[in-house]
C-alpha atoms as a PDB file:
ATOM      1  CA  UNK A   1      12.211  22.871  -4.832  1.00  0.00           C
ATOM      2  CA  UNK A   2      15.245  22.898  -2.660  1.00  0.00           C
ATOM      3  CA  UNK A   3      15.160  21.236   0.743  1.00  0.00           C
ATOM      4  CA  UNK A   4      15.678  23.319   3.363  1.00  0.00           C
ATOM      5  CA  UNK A   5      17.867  22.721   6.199  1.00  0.00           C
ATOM      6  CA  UNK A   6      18.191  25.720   8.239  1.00  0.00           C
ATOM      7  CA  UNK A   7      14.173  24.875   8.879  1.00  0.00           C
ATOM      8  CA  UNK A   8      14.378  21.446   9.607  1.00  0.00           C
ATOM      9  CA  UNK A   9      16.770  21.882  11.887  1.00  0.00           C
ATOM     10  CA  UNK A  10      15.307  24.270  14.144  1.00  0.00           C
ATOM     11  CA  UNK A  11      12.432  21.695  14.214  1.00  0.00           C
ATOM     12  CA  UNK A  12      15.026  18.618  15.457  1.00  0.00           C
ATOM     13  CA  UNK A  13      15.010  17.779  18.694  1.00  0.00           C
ATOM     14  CA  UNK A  14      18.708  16.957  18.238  1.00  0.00           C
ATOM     15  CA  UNK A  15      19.733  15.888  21.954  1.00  0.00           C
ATOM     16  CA  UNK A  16      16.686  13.268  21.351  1.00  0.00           C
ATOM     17  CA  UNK A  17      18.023  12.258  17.853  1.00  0.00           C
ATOM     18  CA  UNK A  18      21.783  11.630  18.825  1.00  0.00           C
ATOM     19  CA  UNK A  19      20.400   9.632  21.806  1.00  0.00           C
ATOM     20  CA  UNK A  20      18.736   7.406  19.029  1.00  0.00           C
ATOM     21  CA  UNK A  21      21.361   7.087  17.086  1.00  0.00           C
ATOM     22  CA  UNK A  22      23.982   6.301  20.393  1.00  0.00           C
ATOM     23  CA  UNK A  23      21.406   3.424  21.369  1.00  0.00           C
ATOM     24  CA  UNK A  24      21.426   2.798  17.403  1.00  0.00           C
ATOM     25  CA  UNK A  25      25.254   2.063  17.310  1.00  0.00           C
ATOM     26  CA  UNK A  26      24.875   0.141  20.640  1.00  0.00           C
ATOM     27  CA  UNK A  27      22.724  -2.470  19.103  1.00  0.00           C
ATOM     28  CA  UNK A  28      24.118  -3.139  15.798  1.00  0.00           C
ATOM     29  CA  UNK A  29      23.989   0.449  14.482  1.00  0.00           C
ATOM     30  CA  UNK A  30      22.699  -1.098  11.158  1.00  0.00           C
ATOM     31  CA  UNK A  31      18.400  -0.816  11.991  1.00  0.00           C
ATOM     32  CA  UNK A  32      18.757  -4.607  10.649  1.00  0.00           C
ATOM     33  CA  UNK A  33      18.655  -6.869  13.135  1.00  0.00           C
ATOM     34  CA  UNK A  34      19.743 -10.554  12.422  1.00  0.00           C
ATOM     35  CA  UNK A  35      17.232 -13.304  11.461  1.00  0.00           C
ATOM     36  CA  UNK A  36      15.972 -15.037  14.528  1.00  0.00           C
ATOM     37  CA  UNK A  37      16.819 -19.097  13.373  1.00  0.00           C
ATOM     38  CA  UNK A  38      13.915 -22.166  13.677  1.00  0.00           C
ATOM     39  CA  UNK A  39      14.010 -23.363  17.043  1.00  0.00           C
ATOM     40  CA  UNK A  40      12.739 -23.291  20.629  1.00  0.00           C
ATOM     41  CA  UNK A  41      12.133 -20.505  22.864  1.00  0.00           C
ATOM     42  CA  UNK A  42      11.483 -18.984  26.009  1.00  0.00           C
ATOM     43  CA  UNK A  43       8.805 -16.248  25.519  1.00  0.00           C
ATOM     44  CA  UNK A  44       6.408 -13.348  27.000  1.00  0.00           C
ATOM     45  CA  UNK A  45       3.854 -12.260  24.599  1.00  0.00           C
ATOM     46  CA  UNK A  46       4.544  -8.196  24.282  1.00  0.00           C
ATOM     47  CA  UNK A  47       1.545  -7.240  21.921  1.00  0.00           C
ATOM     48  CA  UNK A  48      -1.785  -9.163  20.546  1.00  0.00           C
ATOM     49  CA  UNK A  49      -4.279  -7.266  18.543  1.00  0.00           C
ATOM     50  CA  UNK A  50      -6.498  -7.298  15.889  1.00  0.00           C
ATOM     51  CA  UNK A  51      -5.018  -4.746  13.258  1.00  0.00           C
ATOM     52  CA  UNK A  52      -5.563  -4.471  10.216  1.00  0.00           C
ATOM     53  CA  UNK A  53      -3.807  -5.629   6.681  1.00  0.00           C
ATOM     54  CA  UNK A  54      -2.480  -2.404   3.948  1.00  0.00           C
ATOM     55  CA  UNK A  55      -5.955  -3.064   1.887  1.00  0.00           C
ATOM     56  CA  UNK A  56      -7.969  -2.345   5.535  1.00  0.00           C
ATOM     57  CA  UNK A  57      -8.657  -6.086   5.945  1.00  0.00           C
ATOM     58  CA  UNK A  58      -8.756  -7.659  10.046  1.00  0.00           C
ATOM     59  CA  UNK A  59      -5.785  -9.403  10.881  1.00  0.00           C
ATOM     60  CA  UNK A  60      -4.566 -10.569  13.993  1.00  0.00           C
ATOM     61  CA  UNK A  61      -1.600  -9.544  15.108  1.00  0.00           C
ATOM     62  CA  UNK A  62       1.219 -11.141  17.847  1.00  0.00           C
ATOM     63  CA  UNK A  63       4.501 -10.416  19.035  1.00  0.00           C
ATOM     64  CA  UNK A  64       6.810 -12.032  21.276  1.00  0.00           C
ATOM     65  CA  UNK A  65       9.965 -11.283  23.161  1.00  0.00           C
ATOM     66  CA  UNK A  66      11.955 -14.292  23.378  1.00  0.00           C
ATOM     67  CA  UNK A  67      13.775 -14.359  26.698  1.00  0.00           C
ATOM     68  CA  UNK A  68      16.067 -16.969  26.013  1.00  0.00           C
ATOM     69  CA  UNK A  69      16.394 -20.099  23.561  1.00  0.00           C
ATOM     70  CA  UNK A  70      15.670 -24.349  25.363  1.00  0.00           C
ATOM     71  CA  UNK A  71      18.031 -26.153  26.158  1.00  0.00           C
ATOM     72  CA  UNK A  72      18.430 -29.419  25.784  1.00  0.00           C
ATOM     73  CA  UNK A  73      17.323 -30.421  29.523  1.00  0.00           C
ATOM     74  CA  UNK A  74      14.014 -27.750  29.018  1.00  0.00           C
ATOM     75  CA  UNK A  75      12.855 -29.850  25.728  1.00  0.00           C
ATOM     76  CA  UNK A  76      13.242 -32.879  27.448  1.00  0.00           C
ATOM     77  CA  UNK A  77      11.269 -31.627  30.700  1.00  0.00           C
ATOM     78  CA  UNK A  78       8.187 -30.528  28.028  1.00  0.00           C
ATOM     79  CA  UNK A  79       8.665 -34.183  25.804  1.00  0.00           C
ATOM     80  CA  UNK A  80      10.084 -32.208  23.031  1.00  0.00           C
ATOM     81  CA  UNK A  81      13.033 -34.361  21.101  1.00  0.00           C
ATOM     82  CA  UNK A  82      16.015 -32.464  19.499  1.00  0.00           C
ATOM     83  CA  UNK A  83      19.381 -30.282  20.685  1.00  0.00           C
ATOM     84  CA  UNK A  84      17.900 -26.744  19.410  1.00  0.00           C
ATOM     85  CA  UNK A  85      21.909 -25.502  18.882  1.00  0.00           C
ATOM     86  CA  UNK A  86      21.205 -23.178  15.817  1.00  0.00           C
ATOM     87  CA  UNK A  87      18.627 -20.797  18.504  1.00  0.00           C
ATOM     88  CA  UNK A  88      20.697 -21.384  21.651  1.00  0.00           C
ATOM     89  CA  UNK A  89      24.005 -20.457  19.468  1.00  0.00           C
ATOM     90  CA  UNK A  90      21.916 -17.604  18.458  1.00  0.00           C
ATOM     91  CA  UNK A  91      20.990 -16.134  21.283  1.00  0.00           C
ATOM     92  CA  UNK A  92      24.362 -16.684  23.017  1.00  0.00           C
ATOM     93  CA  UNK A  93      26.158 -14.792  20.349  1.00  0.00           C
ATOM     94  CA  UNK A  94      22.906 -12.105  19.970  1.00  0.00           C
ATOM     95  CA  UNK A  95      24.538  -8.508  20.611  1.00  0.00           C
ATOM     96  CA  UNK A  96      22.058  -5.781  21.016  1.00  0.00           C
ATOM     97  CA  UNK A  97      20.845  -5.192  24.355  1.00  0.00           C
ATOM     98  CA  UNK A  98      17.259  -5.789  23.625  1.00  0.00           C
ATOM     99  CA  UNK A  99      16.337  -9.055  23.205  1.00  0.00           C
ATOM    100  CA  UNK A 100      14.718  -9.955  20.138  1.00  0.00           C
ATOM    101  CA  UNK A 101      11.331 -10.481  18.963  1.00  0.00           C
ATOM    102  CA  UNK A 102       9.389 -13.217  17.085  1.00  0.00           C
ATOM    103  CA  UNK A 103       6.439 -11.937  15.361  1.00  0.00           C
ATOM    104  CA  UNK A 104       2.890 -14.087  13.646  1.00  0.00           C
ATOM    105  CA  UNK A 105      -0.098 -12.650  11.813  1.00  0.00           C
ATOM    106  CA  UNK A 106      -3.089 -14.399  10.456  1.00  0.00           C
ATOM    107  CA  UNK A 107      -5.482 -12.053   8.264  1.00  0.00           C
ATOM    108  CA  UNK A 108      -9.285 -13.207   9.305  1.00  0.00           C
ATOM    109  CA  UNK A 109     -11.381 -11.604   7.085  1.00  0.00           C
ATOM    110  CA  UNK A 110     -11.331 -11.821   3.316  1.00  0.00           C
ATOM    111  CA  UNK A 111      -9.450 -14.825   2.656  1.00  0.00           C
ATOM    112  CA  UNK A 112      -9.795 -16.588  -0.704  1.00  0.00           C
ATOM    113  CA  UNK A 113     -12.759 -19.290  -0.216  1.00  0.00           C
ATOM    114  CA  UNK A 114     -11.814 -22.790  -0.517  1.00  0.00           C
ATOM    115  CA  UNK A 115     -12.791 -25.935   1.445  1.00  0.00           C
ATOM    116  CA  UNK A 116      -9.242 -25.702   2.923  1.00  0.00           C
ATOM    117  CA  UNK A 117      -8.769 -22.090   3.157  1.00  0.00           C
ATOM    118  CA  UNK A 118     -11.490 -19.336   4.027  1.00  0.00           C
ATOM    119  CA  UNK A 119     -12.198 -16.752   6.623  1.00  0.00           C
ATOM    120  CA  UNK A 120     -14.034 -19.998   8.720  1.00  0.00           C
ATOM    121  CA  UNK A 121     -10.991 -21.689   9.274  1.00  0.00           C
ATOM    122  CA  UNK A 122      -8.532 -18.835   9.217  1.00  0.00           C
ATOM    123  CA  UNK A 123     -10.454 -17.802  12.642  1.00  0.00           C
ATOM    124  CA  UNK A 124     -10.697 -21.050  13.803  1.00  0.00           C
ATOM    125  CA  UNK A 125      -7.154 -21.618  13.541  1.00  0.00           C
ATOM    126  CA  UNK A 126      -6.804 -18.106  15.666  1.00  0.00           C
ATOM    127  CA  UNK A 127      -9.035 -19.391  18.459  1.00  0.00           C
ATOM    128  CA  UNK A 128      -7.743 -22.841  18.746  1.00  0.00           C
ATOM    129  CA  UNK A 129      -3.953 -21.016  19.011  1.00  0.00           C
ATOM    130  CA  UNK A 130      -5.387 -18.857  21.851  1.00  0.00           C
ATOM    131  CA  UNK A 131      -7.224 -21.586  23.579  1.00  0.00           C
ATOM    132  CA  UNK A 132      -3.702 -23.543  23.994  1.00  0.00           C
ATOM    133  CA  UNK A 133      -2.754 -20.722  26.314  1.00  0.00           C
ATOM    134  CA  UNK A 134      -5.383 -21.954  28.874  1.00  0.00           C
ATOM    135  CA  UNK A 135      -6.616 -18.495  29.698  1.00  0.00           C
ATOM    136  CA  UNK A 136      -9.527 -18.072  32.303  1.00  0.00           C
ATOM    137  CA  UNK A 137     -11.742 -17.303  30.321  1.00  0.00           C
ATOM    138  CA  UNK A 138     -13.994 -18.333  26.990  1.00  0.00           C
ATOM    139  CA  UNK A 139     -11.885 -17.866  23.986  1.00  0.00           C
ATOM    140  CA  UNK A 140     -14.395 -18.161  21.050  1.00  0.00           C
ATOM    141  CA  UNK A 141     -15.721 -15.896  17.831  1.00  0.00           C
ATOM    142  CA  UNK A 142     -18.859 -14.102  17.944  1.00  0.00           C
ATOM    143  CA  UNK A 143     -17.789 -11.425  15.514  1.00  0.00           C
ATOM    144  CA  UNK A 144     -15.209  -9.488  15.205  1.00  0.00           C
ATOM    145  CA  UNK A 145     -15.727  -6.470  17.512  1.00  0.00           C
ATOM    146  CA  UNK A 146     -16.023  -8.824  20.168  1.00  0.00           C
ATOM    147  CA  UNK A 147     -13.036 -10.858  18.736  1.00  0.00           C
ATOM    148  CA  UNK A 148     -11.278  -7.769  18.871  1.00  0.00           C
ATOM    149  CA  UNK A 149     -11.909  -7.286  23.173  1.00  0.00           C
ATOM    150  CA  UNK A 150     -11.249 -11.347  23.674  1.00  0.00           C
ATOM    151  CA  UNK A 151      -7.781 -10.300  22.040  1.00  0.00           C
ATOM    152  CA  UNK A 152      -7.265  -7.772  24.519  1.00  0.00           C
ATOM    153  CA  UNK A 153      -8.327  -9.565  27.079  1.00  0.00           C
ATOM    154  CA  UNK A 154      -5.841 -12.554  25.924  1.00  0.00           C
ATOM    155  CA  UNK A 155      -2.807 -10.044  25.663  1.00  0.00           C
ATOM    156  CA  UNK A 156      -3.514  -9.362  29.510  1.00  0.00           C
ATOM    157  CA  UNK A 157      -4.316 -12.412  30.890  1.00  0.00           C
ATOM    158  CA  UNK A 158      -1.354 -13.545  29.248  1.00  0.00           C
ATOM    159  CA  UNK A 159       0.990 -10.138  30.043  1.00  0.00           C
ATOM    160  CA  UNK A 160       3.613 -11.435  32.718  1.00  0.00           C
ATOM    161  CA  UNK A 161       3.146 -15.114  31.663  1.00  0.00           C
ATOM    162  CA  UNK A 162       6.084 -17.250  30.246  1.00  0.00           C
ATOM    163  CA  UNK A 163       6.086 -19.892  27.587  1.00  0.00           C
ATOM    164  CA  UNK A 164       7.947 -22.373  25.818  1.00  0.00           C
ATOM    165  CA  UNK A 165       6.844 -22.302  21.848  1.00  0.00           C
ATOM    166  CA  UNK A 166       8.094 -23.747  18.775  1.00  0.00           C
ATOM    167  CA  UNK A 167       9.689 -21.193  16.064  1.00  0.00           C
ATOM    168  CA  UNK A 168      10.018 -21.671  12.320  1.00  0.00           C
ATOM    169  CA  UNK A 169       9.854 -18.233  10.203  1.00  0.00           C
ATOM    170  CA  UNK A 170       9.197 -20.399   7.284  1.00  0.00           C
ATOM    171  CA  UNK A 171       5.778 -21.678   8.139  1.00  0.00           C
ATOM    172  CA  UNK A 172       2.313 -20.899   7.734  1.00  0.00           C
ATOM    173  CA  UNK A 173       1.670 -21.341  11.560  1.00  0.00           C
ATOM    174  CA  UNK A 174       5.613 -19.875  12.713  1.00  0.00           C
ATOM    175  CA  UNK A 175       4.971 -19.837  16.148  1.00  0.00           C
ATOM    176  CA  UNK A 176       3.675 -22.814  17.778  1.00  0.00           C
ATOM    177  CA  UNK A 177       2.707 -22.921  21.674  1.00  0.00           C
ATOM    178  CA  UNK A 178       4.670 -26.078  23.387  1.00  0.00           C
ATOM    179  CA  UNK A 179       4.052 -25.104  27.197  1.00  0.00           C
ATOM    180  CA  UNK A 180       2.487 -22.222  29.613  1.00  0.00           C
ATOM    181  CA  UNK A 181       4.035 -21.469  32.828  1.00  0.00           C
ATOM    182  CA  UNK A 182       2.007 -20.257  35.206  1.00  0.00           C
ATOM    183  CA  UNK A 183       3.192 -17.427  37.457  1.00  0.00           C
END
């Protein structure tokens, strides 16, 4: 069976498709975007949701623009020791023109059952995460249709607020809430 062009190409938006591939080239043309280094940031919480895993398992799901890496004077301000030079060189040398994103999920249902790992403390460690961001409200687990609207409600209480969080793509728990700023 032979492909055919002709075909596809009267279905191509193609005005669309070379803007895409412009704003491709613009921001490192490559669709790979460099690996955001351990460290301290400034972020705003762009998505939080309970999705679900490729076998149909609940997982929660965050993601975080990061606004800008600490500096030195910021870590000192929230009693946090260190220079943070590999994320500020980062993000002073960082290219494309969307600033990049940090990203954390923690599957909730289905987890192996041991005394240190289960579903139990899997969504404990969820709410305890989301309780850190002081919201206005009760954070807790009823089940997990509820779970699903306090996650919602979470991702707007929390939509134009800024915080300072910890970073490290190599652990369990990569993104680790340091401060909230209230706006």
């Amino acid at each position: 069976m032979a492909l055919d062009l002709k075909a596809l190409d009267e279905k191509v938006d193609f005005d669309g498709l070379n803007k895409d591939i412009k704003a491709a080239e613009e921001n490192g043309g490559t669709g790979e975007f460099p690996q955001l280094p351990a460290g301290h940031y400034f972020v705003k919480m762009e998505n939080l949701e309970l999705g679900e895993t490729k076998d149909s398992r609940p997982m929660v799901k965050w993601m975080f623009r990061v606004i800008d890496a600490a500096q030195k004077s910021d870590l000192s301000d929230a009693g946090v020791k260190g220079s943070n030079k590999d994320a500020i060189d980062f993000m002073d040398n960082y290219k494309p023109k969307k600033k990049p994103c940090m990203f954390m999920n923690r599957v909730i249902y289905g987890n192996r059952v041991t005394d240190s790992w289960n579903d139990g403390v899997a969504i404990q460690g969820v709410v305890t995460w989301l309780q850190k961001l002081e919201c206005d409200f009760d954070v807790s687990f009823h089940n997990y249709s509820d779970f699903a609207d306090v996650l919602l409600d979470v991702a707007e209480d929390m939509e134009d607020v800024e915080m300072l969080v910890s970073y490290d793509p190599d652990a369990f728990n990569s993104v680790s809430v340091v401060e909230v700023y209230d706006n």
